[in-house]
Protein backbone atom coordinates (compact mmCIF):
# COMPACT_ATOMS: atom_id res chain seq x y z
CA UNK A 1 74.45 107.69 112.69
CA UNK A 2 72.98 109.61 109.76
CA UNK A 3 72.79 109.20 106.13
CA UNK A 4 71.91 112.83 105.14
CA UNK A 5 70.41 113.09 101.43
CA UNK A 6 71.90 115.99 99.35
CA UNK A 7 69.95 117.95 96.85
CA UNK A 8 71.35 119.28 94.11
CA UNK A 9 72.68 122.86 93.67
CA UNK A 10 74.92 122.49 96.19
CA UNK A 11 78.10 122.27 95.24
CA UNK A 12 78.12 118.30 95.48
CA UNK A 13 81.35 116.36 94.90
CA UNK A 14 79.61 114.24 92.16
CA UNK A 15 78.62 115.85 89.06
CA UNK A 16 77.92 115.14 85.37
CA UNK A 17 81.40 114.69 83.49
CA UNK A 18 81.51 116.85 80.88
CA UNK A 19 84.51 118.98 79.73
CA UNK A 20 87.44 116.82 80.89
CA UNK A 21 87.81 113.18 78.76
CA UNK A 22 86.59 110.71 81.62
CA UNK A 23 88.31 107.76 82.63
CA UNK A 24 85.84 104.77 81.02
CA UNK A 25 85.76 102.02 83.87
CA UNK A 26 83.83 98.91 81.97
CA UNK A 27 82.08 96.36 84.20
CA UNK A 28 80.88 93.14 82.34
CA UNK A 29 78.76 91.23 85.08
CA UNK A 30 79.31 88.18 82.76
CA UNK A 31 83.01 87.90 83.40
CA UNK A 32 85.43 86.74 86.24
CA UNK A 33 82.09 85.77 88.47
CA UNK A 34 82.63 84.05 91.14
CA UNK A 35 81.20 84.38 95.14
CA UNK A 36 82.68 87.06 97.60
CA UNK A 37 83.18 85.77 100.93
CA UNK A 38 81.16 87.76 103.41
CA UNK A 39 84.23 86.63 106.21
CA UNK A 40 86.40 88.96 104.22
CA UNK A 41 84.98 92.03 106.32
CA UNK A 42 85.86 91.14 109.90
CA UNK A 43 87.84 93.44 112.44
CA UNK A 44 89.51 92.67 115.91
CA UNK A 45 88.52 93.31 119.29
CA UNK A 46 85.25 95.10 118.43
CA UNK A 47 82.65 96.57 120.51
CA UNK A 48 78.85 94.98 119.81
CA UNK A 49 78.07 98.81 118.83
CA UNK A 50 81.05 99.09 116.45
CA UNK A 51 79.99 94.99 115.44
CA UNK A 52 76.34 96.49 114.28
CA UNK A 53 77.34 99.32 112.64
CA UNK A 54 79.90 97.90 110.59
CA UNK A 55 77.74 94.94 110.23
CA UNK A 56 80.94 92.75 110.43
CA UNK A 57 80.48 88.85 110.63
CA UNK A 58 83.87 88.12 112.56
CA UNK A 59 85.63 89.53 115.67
CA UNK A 60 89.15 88.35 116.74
CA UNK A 61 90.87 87.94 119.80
CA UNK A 62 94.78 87.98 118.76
CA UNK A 63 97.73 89.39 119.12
CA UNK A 64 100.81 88.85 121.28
CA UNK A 65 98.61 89.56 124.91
CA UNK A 66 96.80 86.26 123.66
CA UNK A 67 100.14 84.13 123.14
CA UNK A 68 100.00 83.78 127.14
CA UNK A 69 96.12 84.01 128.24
CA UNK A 70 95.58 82.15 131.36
CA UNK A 71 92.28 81.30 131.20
CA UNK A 72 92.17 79.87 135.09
CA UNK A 73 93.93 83.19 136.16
CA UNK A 74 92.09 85.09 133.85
CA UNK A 75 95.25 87.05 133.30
CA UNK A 76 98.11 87.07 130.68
CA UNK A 77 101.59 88.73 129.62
CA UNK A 78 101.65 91.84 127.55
CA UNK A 79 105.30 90.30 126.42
CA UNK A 80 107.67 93.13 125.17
CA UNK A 81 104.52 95.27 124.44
CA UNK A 82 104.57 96.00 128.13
CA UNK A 83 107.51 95.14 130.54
CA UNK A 84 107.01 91.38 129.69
CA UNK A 85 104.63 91.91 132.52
CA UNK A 86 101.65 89.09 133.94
CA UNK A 87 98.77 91.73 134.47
CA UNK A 88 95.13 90.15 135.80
CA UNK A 89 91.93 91.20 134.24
CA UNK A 90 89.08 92.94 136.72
CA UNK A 91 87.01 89.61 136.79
CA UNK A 92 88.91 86.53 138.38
CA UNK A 93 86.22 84.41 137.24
CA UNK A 94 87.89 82.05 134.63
CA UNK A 95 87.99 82.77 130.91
CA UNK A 96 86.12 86.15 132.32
CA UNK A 97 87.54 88.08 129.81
CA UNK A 98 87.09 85.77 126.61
CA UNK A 99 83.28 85.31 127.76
CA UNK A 100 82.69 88.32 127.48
CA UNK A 101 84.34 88.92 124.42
CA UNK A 102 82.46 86.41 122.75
CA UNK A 103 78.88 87.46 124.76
CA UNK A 104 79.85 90.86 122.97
CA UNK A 105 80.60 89.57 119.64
CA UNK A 106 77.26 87.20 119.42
CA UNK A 107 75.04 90.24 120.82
CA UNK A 108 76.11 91.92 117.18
CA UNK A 109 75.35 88.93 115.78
CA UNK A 110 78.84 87.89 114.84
CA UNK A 111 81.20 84.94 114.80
CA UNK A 112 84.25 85.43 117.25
CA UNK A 113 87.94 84.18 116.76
CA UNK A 114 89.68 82.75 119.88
CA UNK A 115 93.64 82.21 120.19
CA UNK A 116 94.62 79.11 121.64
CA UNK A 117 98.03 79.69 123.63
CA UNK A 118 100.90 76.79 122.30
CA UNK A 119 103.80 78.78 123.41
CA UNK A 120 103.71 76.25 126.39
CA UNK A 121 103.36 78.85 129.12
CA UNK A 122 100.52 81.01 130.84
CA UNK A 123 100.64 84.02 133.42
CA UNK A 124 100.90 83.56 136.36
CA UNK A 125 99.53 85.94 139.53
CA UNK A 126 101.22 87.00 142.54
CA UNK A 127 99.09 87.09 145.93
CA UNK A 128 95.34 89.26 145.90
CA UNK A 129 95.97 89.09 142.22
CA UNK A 130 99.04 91.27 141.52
CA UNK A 131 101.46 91.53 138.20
CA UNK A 132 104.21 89.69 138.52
CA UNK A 133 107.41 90.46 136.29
CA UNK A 134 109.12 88.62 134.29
CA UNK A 135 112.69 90.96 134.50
CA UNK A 136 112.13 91.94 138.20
CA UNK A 137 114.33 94.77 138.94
CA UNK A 138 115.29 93.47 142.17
CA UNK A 139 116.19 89.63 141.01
CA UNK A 140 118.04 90.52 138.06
CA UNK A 141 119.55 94.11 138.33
CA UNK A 142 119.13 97.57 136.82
CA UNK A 143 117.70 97.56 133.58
CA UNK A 144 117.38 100.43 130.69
CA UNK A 145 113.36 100.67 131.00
CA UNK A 146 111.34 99.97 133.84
CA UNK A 147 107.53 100.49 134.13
CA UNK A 148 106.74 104.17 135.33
CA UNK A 149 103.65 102.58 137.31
CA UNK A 150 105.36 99.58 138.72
CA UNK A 151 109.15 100.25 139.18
CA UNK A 152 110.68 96.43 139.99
CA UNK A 153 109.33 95.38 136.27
CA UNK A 154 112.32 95.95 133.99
CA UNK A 155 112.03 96.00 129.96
CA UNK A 156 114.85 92.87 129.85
CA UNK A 157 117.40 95.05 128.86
CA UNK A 158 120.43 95.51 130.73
CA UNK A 159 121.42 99.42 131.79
CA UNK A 160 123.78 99.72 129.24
CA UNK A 161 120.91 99.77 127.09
CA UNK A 162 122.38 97.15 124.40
CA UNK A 163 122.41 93.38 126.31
CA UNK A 164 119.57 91.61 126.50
CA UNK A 165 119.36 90.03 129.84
CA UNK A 166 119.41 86.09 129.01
CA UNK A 167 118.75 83.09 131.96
CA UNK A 168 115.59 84.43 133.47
CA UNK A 169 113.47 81.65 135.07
CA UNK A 170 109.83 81.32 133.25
CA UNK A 171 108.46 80.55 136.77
CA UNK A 172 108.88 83.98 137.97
CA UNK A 173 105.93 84.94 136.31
CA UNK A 174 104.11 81.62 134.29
CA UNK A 175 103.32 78.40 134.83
CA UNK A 176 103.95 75.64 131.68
CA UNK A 177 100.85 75.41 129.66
CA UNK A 178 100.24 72.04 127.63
CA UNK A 179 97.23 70.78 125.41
CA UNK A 180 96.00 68.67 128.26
CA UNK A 181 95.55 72.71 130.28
CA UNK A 182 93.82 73.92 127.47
CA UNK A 183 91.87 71.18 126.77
CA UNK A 184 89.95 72.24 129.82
CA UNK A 185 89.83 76.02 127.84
CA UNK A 186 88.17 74.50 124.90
CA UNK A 187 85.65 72.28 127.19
CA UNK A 188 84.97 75.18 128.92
CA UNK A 189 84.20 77.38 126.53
CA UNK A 190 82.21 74.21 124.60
CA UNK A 191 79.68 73.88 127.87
CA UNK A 192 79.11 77.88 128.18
CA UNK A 193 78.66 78.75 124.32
CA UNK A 194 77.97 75.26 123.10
CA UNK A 195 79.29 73.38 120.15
CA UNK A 196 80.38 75.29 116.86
CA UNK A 197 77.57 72.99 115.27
CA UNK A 198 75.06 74.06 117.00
CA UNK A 199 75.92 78.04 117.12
CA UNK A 200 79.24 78.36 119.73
CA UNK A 201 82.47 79.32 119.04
CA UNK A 202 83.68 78.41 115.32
CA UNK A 203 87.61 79.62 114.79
CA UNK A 204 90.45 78.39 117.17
CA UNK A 205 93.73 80.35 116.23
CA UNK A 206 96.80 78.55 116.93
CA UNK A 207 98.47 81.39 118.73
CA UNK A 208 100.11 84.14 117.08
CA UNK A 209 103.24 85.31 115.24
CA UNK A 210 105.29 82.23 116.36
CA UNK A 211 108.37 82.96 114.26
CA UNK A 212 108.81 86.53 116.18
CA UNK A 213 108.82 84.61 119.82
CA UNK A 214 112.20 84.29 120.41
CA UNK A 215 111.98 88.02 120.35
CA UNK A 216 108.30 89.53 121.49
CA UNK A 217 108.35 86.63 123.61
CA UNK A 218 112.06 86.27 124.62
CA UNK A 219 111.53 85.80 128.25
CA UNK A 220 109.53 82.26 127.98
CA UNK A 221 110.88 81.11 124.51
CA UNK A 222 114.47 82.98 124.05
CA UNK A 223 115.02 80.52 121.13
CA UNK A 224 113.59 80.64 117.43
CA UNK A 225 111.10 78.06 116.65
CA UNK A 226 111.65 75.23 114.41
CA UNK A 227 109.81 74.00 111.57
CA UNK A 228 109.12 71.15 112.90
CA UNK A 229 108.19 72.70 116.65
CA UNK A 230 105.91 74.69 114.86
CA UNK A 231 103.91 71.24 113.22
CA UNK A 232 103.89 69.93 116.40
CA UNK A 233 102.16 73.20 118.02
CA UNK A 234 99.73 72.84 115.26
CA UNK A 235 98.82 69.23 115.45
CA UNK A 236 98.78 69.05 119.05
CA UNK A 237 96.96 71.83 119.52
CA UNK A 238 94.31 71.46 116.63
CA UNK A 239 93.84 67.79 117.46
CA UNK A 240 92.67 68.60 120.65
CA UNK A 241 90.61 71.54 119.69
CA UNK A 242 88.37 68.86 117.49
CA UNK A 243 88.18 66.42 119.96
CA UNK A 244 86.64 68.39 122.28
CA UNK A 245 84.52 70.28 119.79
CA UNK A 246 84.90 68.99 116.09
CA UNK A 247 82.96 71.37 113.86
CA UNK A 248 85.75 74.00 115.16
CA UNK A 249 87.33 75.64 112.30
CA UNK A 250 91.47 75.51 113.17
CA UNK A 251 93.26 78.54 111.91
CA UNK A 252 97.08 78.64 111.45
CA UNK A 253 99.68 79.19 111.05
CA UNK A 254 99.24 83.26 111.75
CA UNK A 255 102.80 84.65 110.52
CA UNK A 256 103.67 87.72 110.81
CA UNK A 257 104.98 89.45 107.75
CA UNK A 258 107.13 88.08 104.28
CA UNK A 259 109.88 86.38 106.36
CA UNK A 260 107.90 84.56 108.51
CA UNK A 261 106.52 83.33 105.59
CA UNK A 262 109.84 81.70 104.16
CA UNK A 263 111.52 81.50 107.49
CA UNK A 264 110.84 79.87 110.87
CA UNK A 265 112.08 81.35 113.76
CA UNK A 266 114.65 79.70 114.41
CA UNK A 267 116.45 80.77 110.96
CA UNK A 268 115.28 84.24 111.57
CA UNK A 269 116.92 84.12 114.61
CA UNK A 270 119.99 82.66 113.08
CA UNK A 271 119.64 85.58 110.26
CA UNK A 272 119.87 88.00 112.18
CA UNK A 273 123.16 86.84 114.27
CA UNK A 274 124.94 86.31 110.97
CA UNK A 275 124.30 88.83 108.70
CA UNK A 276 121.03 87.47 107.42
CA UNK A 277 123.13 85.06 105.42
CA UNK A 278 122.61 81.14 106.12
CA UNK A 279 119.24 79.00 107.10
CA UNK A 280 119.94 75.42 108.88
CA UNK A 281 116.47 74.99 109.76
CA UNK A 282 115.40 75.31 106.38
CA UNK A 283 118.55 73.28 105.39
CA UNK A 284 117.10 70.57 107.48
CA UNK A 285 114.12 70.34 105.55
CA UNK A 286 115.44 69.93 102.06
CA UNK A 287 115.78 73.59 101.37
CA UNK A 288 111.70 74.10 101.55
CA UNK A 289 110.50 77.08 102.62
CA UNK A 290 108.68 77.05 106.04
CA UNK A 291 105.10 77.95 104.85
CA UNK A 292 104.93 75.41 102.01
CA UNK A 293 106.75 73.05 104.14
CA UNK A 294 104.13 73.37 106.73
CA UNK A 295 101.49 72.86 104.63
CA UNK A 296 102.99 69.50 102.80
CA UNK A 297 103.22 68.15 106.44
CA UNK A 298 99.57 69.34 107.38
CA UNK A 299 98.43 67.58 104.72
CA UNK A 300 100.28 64.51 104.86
CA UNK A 301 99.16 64.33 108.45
CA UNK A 302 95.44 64.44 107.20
CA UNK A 303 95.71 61.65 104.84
CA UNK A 304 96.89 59.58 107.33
CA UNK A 305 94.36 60.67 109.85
CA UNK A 306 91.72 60.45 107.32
CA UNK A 307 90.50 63.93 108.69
CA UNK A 308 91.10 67.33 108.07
CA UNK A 309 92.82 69.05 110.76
CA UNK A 310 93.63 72.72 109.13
CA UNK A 311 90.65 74.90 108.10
CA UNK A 312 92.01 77.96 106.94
CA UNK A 313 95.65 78.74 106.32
CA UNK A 314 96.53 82.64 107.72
CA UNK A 315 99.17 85.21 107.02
CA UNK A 316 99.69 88.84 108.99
CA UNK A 317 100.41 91.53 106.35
CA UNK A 318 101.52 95.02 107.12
CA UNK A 319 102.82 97.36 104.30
CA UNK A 320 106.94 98.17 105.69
CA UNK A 321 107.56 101.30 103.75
CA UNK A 322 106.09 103.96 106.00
CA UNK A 323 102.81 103.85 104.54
CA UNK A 324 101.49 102.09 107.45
CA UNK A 325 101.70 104.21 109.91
CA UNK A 326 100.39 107.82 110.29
CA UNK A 327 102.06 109.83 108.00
CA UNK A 328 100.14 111.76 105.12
CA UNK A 329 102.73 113.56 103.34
CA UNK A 330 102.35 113.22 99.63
CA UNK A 331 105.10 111.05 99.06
CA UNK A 332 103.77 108.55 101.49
CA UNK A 333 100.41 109.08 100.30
CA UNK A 334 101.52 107.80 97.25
CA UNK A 335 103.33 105.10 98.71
CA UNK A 336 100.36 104.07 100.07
CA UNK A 337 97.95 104.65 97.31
CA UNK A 338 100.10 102.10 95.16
CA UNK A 339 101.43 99.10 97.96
CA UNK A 340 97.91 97.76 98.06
CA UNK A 341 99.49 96.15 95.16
CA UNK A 342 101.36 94.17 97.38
CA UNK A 343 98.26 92.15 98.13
CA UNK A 344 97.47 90.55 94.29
CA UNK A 345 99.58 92.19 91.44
CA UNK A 346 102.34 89.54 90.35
CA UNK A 347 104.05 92.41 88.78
CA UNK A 348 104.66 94.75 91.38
CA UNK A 349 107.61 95.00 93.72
CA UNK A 350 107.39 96.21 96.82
CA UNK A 351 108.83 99.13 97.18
CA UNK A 352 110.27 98.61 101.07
CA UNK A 353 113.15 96.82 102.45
CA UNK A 354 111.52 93.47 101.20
CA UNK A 355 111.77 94.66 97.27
CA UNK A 356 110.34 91.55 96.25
CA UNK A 357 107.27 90.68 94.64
CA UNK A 358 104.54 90.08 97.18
CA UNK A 359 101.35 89.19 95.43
CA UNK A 360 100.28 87.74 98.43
CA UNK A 361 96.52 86.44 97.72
CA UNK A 362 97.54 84.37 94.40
CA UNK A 363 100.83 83.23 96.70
CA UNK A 364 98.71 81.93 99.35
CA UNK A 365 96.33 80.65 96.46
CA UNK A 366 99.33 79.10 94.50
CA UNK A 367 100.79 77.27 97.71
CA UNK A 368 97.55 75.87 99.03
CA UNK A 369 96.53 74.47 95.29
CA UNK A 370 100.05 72.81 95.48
CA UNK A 371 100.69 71.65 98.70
CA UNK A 372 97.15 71.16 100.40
CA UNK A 373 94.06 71.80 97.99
CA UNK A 374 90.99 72.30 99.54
CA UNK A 375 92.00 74.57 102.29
CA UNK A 376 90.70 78.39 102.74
CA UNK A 377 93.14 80.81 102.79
CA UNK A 378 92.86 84.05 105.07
CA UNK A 379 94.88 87.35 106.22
CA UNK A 380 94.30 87.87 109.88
CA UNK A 381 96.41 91.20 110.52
CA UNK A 382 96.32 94.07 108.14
CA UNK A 383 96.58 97.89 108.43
CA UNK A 384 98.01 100.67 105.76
CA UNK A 385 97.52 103.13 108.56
CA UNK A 386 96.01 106.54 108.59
CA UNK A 387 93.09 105.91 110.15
CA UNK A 388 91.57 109.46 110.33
CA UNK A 389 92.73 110.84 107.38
CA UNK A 390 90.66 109.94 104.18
CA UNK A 391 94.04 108.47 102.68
CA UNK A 392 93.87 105.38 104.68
CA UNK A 393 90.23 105.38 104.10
CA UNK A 394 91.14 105.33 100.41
CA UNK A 395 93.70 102.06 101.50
CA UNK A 396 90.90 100.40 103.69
CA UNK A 397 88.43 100.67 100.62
CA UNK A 398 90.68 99.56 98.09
CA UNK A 399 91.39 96.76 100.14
CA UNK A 400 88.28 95.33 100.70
CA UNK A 401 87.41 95.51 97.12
CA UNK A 402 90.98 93.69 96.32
CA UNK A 403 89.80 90.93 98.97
CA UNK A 404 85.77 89.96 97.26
CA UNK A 405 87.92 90.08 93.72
CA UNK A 406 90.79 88.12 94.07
CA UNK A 407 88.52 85.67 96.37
CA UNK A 408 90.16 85.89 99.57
CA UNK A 409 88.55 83.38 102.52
CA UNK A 410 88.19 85.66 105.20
CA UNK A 411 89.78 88.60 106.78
CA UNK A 412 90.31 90.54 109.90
CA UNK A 413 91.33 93.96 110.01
CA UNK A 414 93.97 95.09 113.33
CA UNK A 415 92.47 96.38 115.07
CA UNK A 416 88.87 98.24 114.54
CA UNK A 417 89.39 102.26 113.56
CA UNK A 418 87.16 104.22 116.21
CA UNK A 419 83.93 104.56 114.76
CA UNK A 420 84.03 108.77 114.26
CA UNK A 421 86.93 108.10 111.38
CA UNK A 422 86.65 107.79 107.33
CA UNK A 423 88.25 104.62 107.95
CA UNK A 424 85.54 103.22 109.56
CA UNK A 425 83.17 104.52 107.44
CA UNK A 426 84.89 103.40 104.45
CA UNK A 427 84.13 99.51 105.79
CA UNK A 428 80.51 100.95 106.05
CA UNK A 429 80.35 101.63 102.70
CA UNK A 430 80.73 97.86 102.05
CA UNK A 431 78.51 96.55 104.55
CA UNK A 432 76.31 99.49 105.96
CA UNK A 433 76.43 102.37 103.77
CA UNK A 434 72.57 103.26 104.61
CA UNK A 435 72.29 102.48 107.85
CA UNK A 436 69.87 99.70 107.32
CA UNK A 437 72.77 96.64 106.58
CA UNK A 438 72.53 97.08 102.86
CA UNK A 439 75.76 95.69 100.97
CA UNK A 440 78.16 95.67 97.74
CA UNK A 441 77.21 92.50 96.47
CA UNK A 442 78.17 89.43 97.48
CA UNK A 443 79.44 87.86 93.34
CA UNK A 444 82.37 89.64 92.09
CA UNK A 445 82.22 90.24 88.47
CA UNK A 446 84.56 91.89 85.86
CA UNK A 447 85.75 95.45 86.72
CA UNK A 448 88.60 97.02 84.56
CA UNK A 449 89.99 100.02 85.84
CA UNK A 450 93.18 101.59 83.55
CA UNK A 451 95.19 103.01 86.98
CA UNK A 452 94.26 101.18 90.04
CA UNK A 453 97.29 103.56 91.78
CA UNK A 454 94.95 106.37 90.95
CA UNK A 455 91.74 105.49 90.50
CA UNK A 456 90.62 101.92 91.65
CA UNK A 457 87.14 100.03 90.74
CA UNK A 458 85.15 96.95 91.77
CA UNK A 459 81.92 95.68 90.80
CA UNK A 460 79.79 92.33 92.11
CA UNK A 461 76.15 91.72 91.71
CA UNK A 462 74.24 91.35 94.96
CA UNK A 463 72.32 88.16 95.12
CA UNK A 464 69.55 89.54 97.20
CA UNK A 465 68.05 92.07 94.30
CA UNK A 466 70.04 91.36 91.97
CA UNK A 467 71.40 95.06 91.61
CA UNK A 468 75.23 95.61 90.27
CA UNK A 469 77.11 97.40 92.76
CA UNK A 470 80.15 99.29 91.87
CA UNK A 471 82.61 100.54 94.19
CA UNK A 472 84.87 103.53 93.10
CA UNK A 473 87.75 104.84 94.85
CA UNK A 474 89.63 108.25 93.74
CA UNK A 475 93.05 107.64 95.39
CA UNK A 476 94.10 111.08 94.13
CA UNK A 477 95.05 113.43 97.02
CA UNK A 478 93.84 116.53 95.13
CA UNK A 479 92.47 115.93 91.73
CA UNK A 480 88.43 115.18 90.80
CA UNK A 481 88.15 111.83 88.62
CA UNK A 482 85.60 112.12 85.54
CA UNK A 483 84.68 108.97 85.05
CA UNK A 484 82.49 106.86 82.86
CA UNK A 485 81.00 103.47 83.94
CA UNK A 486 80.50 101.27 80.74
CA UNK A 487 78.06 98.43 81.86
CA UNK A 488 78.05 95.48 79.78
CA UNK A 489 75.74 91.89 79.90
CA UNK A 490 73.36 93.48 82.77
CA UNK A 491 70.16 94.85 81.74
CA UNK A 492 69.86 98.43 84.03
CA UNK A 493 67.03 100.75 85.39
CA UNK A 494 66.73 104.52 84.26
CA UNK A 495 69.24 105.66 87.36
CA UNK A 496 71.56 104.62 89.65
CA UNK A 497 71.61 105.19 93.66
CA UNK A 498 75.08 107.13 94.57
CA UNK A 499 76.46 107.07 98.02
CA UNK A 500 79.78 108.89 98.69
CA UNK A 501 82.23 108.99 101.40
CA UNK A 502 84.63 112.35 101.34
CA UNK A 503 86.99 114.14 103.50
CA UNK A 504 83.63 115.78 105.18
CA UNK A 505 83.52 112.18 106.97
CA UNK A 506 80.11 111.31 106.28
CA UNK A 507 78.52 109.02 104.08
CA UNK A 508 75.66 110.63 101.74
CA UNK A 509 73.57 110.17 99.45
CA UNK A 510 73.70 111.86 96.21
CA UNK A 511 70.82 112.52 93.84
CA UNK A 512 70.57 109.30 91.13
CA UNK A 513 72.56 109.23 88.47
CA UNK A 514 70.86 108.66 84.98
CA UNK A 515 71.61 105.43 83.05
CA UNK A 516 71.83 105.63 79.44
CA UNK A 517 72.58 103.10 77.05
CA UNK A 518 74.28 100.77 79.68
CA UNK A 519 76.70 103.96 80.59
CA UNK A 520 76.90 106.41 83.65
CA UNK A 521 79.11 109.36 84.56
CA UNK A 522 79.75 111.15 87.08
CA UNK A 523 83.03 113.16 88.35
CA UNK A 524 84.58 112.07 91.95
CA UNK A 525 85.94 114.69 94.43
CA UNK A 526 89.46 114.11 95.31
CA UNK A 527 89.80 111.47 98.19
CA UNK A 528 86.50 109.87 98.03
CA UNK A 529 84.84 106.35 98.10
CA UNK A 530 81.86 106.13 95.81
CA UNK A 531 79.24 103.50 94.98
CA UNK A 532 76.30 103.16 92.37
CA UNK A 533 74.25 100.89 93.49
CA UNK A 534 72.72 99.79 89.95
CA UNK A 535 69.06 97.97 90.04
CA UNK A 536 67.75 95.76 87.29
CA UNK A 537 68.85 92.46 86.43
CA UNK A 538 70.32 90.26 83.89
């Protein structure tokens, strides 16, 4: 990877503002302080080259292939991702594949994230290793979809292409999985890595998604789960995680989206049969919502334990207006350039299906402060799409920046973006923008920004040198930003080091930018992540 250093005369995206009126972002390093989590960086299923470069402290195993690992088998069922199928992994040795997931992750230095399977089943293996089905063809008729590599695995859809087959048997293709089976998980992977005291694994996920299971998962749990299943999942599983190994940091409860926040499955289930009116699970429980609900019990657990049992409380957030996928248009560029939102603003609606207002971070803030104080909060699935196109590198930077300010826990991004993208790069620019592990700063301070939709801004001091870093992101699809950085209770050098990231997909750096009177300017190319990396000291 190279970090090419421009000269000037030519033709650089960032140049001295001068005819157009700037737009004055002011940075007071006195204000709003407070730390950035490093965890707020980490990605999914990443390679220990990818790990390096994006200098990334966490890597997660999730997702629904986890819900069913078999770590004897070393196998598990790609649910209604794939055919519902039990597929082995190339090494039979047990917990194979995990090991060397977390072998991987350590090499880069990194923390890993393992999913512990509650759902109560595991994959199961036919003879010399073979997938088994769980909608075999032959046991339970023709079906609409069948696998084009394996024709007796059926997609659990009749042929009329509308009824859901119902009454499988689990057995065809799992055995029942308890705490007591992966107990011997957890002391397994305690005697290979050691304990997380001393340097092994550190975050157990309590499975994934459970509210979608009685559909991604339909063929071992056909019905929603309850509230109340759902606290028993969690302080089954979680006891037993910190008997075995009690430094481990339990994460949970790893919803999916803003129903499964609200709802459990079992009323989302119910929803959906009757025209998303009605919610007797939630009815049950004295009309709290599930979340909150969970939490309250959580807690309540802990004080009469005398321990805590939950670490860090997690949420799956993916924008649901189109803007997560692919598409670049304008209209979805926009959409995308403003549903960030979603993540802190308590004024803005979401402008999907949900047309609500989202706010996440200060939600999950708000509900921990109320219901169990003390306890980190975290977003373990997020993705505004458009990997390879500098308008999702735009999203992923913006992001990032929203995270360290509004003082998110800890983060992991679904999956990794392959390492040749903007995308990618744009997480460089926050951890590895020269190629030698320098950061943004690591104590957000005040950043004020008129149009965040537009033309968003964040600023932290790093501890290390005590430099002010300030990230700048020019959302606009085709229009250069003037802008003016007005620095305020920090005491700056003559210039200011300027890396940029534009639709050339490369980071470089620019020639310094002078610093007079506690100001900078500089105009933006269209599409671009740009940060000053400020030195003095306050």
């Amino acid at each position: 990877m190279t970090f090419p250093l421009l000269i000037a005369g030519l033709g650089l995206g960032l140049l001295h503002a001068a005819a157009q009126t700037p737009t004055v972002i002011t940075v007071d390093a006195d204000a709003n302080r407070h730390p950035i989590s490093p965890l707020i960086y980490g990605v999914a299923f990443a390679s220990t080259d990818q790990l390096r470069a994006l200098n990334s402290p966490l890597n997660r195993s999730g997702g629904n292939a986890t819900t069913r690992y078999n770590w004897q088998a070393n196998a598990s069922n790609h649910a209604a991702d794939w055919f519902f199928e039990s597929i082995p992994e190339q090494d039979p040795t047990p917990g194979g594949s995990v090991d060397s997931f977390i072998a991987a992750t350590r090499a880069a230095g990194a923390q890993p994230m393992v999913t512990i399977p509650t759902i109560g089943w595991v994959a199961k293996l036919g003879p010399n290793r073979a997938m088994l089905p769980s909608f075999s063809v032959a046991k339970y008729g023709p079906q609409q979809k069948t696998d084009p590599y394996h024709s007796d695995a059926g997609n659990g859809v009749k042929s009329d292409g509308q009824t859901d087959i119902t009454g499988n048997d689990p057995h065809d293709a799992h055995i029942p999985s308890t705490p007591a089976f992966q107990r011997g998980w957890v002391r397994h992977l305690t005697a290979k890595w050691g304990r997380a005291a001393r340097g092994g694994v550190r975050y157990y996920l309590m499975d994934n998604e459970t509210s979608l299971w009685h559909s991604t998962h339909r063929d071992v749990h056909p019905q929603g789960q309850t509230m109340h299943e759902e606290l028993d999942d969690v302080l089954a599983y979680g006891t037993m995680v910190k008997s075995v190994n009690p430094a481990a940091q339990v994460v949970a409860p790893e919803e999916w989206g803003w129903p499964g926040y609200f709802s459990s499955g079992a009323d989302e289930q119910y929803a959906a049969a009757h025209h998303y009116q009605g919610h007797p699970d939630k009815d049950a429980h004295g009309g709290m919502d599930y979340l909150p609900w969970l939490l309250t019990q959580i807690h309540q657990h802990d004080q009469k334990t005398g321990r805590r049992l939950l670490d860090v409380f997690t949420v799956h957030i993916y924008p649901q207006g189109g803007d997560g996928g692919d598409d670049v248009s304008p209209r979805i560029q926009a959409l995308r350039n403003r549903s960030t939102r979603s993540l802190w603003d308590p004024n803005y609606k979401d402008e999907s299906w949900i047309n609500d207002k989202i706010m996440l971070i200060p939600r999950l803030k708000e509900w921990v402060r109320t219901y169990y104080p003390g306890t980190k909060i975290g977003i373990t699935e997020y993705n505004w799409g458009a990997e390879r196109n500098m308008g999702g590198a735009t999203a992923q930077a913006d992001i990032l920046g929203i995270f360290g300010r509004e003082g998110l826990d800890l983060a992991t991004r679904w999956t990794t973006p392959d390492s040749n993208t903007p995308t990618f790069k744009a997480m460089q620019m926050y951890r590895n923008y020269d190629g030698h592990h320098s950061t943004f700063g690591d104590v957000s301070v005040s950043d004020a920004a008129p149009d965040p939709d537009s033309l968003a801004s964040f600023a932290a001091v790093r501890s290390a040198d005590h430099a002010l870093t300030v990230m700048v992101i020019n959302k606009a699809p085709d229009a250069a930003a003037p802008v003016a950085l007005a620095l305020s209770h920090f005491t700056p050098g003559a210039t200011a080091q300027a890396w940029q990231l534009t639709s050339a997909n490369a980071i470089t750096r620019l020639p310094d930018v002078p610093v007079t009177g506690g100001r900078l300017a500089a105009t933006l190319p269209a599409q671009s992540v740009t940060l000053f990396v400020v030195s003095g000291g306050r």
